[in-house]
Protein backbone atom coordinates (compact mmCIF):
# COMPACT_ATOMS: atom_id res chain seq x y z
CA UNK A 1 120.46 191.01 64.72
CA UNK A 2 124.04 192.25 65.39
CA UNK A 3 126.38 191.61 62.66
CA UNK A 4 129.62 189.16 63.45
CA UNK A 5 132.04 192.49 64.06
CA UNK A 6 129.35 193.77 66.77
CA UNK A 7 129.20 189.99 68.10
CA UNK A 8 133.66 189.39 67.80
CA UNK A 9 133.84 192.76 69.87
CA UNK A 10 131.17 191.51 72.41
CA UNK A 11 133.35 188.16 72.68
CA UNK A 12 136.15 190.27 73.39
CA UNK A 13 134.38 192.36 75.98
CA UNK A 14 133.11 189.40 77.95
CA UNK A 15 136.44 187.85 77.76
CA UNK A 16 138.69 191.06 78.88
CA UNK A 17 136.54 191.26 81.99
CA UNK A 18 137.01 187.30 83.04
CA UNK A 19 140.32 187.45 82.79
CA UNK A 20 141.86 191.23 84.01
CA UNK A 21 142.74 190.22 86.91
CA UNK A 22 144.67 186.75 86.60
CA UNK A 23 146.51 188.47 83.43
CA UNK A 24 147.62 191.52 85.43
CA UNK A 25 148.93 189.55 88.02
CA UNK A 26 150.80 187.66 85.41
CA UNK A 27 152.27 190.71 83.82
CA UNK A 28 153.18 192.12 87.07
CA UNK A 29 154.99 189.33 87.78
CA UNK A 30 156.57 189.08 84.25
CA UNK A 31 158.08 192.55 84.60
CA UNK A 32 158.44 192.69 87.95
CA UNK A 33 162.68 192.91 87.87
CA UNK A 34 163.08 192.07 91.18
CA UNK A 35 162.44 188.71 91.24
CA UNK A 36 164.09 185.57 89.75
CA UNK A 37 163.84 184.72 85.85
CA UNK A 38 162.85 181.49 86.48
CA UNK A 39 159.38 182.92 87.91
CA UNK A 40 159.34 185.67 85.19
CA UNK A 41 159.78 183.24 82.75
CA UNK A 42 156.53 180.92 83.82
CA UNK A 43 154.94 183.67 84.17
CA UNK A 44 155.44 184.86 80.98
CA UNK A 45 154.22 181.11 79.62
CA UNK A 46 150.83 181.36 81.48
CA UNK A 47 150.28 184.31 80.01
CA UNK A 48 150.52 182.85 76.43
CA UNK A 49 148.02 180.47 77.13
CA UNK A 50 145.34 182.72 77.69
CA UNK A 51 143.14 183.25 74.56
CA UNK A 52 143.11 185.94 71.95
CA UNK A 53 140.10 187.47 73.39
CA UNK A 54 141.48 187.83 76.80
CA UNK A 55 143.75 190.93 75.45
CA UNK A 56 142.61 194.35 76.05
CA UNK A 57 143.79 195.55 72.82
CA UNK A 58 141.35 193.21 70.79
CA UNK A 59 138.13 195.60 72.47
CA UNK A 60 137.47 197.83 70.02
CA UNK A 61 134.60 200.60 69.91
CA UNK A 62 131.57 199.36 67.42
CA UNK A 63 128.66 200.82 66.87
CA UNK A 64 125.79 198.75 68.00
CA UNK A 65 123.30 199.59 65.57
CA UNK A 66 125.97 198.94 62.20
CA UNK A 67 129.04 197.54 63.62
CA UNK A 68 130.90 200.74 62.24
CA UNK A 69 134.08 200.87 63.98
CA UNK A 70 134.70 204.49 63.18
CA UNK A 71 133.13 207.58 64.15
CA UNK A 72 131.35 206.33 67.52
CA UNK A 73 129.58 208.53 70.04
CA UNK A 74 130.78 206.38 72.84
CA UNK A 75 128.23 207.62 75.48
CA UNK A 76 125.52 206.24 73.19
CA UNK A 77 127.87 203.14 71.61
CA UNK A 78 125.90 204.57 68.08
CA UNK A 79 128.39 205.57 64.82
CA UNK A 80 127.74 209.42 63.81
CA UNK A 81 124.83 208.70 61.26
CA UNK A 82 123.42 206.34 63.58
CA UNK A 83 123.29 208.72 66.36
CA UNK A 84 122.06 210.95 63.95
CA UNK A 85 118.75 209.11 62.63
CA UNK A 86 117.79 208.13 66.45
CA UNK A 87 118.35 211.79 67.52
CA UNK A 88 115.83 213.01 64.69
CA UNK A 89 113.18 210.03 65.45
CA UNK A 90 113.16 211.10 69.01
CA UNK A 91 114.89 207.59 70.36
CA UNK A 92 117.48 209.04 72.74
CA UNK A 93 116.61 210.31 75.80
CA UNK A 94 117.79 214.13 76.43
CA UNK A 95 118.90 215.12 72.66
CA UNK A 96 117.45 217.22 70.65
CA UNK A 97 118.57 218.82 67.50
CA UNK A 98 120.22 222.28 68.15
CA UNK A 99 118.42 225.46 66.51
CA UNK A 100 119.64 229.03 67.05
């Protein structure tokens, strides 16, 4: 069973991806200079009704395993110790501890 900072960041995941596109279109238009304040301005409300998991900042890189948040081998989502007991019990594909 994940643990609730594994569970927050998949929240946030789920929630950046449903929303990119409607709150880039918003932004553009927010900063967009060009055009009337007025439209800027609404824009700039819409945008601060979408939630707080909607951000892209909130996405944050967890281990899956421990919900570590630092130290993450991001092509395997595992923390370093994590990645470390798999590698030795033979549970990723294609590693293999290094001897020389």
């Amino acid at each position: 069973m994940p643990n609730a900072r594994v569970l927050r960041d998949i929240k946030a995941r789920h929630g950046v991806n449903a929303n990119e596109v409607l709150r880039r279109a918003y932004l553009y238009v927010a900063r967009n200079q060009t055009l009337p304040a007025q439209i800027r301005f609404q824009a700039q409300l819409q945008l601060n009704t979408f939630g707080r998991y909607t951000r892209p900042t909130t996405v944050k890189n967890r281990c899956t395993e421990s919900g570590r948040g630092r130290g993450i081998i991001s092509e395997f989502g595992l923390s370093r110790y994590q990645f470390r007991l798999k590698a030795l019990a033979n549970e990723l594909p294609g590693v293999h501890k290094a001897s020389w």
